[in-house]
Protein backbone atom coordinates (compact mmCIF):
# COMPACT_ATOMS: atom_id res chain seq x y z
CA UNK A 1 0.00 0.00 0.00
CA UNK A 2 1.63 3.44 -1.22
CA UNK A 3 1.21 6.21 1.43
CA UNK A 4 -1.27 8.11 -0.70
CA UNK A 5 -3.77 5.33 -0.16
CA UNK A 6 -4.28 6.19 3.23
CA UNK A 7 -8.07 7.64 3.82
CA UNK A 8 -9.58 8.54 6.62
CA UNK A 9 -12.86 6.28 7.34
CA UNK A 10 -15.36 7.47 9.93
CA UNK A 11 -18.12 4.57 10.60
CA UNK A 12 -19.93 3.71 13.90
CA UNK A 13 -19.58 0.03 15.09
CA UNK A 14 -22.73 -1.97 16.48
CA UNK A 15 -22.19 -0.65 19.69
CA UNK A 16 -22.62 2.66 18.19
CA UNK A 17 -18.75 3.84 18.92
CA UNK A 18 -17.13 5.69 16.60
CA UNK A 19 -14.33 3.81 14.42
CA UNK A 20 -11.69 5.64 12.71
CA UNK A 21 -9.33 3.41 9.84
CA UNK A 22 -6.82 4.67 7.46
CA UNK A 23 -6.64 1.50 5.87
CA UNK A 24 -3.32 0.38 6.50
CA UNK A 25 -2.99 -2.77 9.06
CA UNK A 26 -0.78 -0.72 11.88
CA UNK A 27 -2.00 2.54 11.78
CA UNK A 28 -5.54 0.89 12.34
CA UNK A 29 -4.54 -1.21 14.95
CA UNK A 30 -3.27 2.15 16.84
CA UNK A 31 -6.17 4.22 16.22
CA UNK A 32 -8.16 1.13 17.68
CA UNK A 33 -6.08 0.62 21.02
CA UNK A 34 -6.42 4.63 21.26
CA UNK A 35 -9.87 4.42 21.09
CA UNK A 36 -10.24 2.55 23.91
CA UNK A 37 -8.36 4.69 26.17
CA UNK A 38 -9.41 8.16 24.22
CA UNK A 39 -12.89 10.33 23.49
CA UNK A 40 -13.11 10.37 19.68
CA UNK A 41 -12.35 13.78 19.00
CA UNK A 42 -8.69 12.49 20.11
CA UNK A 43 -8.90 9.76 18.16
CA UNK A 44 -9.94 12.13 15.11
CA UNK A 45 -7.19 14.55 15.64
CA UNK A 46 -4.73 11.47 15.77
CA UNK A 47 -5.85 9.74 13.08
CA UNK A 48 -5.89 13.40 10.96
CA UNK A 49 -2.45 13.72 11.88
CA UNK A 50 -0.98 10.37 11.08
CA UNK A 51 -2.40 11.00 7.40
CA UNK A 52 -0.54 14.26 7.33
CA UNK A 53 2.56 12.31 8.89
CA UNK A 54 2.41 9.89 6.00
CA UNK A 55 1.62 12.83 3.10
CA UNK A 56 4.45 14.63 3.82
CA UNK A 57 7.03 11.54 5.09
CA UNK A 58 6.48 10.34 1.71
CA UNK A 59 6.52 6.21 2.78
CA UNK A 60 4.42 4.16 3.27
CA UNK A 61 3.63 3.36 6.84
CA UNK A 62 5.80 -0.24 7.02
CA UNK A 63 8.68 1.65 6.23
CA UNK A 64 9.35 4.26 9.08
CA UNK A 65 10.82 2.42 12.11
CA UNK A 66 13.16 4.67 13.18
CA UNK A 67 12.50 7.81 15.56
CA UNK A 68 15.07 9.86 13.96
CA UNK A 69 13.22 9.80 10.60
CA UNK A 70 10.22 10.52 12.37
CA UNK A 71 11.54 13.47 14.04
CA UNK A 72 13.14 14.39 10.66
CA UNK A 73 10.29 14.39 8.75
CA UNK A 74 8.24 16.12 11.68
CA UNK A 75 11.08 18.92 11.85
CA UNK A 76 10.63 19.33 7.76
CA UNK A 77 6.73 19.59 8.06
CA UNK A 78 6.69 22.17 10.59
CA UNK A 79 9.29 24.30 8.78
CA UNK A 80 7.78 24.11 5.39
CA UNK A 81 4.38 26.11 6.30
């Protein structure tokens, strides 16, 4: 999955929660132990952001492991605007 595929899903479960995906196996699992532990507007604003993480870091989720990269591609996001 290329980092452009990544779209944010908002759908309510049976329960009626709110479930957030971005279709990519990790991210989702994350947004899904947040949930339980977060009030969805969190979970929103995370999900949101780990989109724009992914945009701008330019791979696909798999591929950042390291927190320097992370940090470098943070840095580069806020200096750009």
């Amino acid at each position: 999955m290329a980092w452009m595929d990544l779209c944010l899903r908002r759908a309510k479960c049976a329960s009626g929660d709110l479930v957030m995906r971005l279709g990519a196996p990790q991210l989702d699992a994350y947004l899904e132990f947040l949930a339980v532990r977060s009030r969805p507007n969190t979970v929103l604003a995370v999900a949101y952001d780990l989109r724009v993480f992914f945009a701008v870091g330019g791979k696909p989720p798999p591929q950042v492991t390291a927190r320097v990269r992370c940090r470098r591609t943070m840095r580069s996001a806020t200096t750009a605007t």
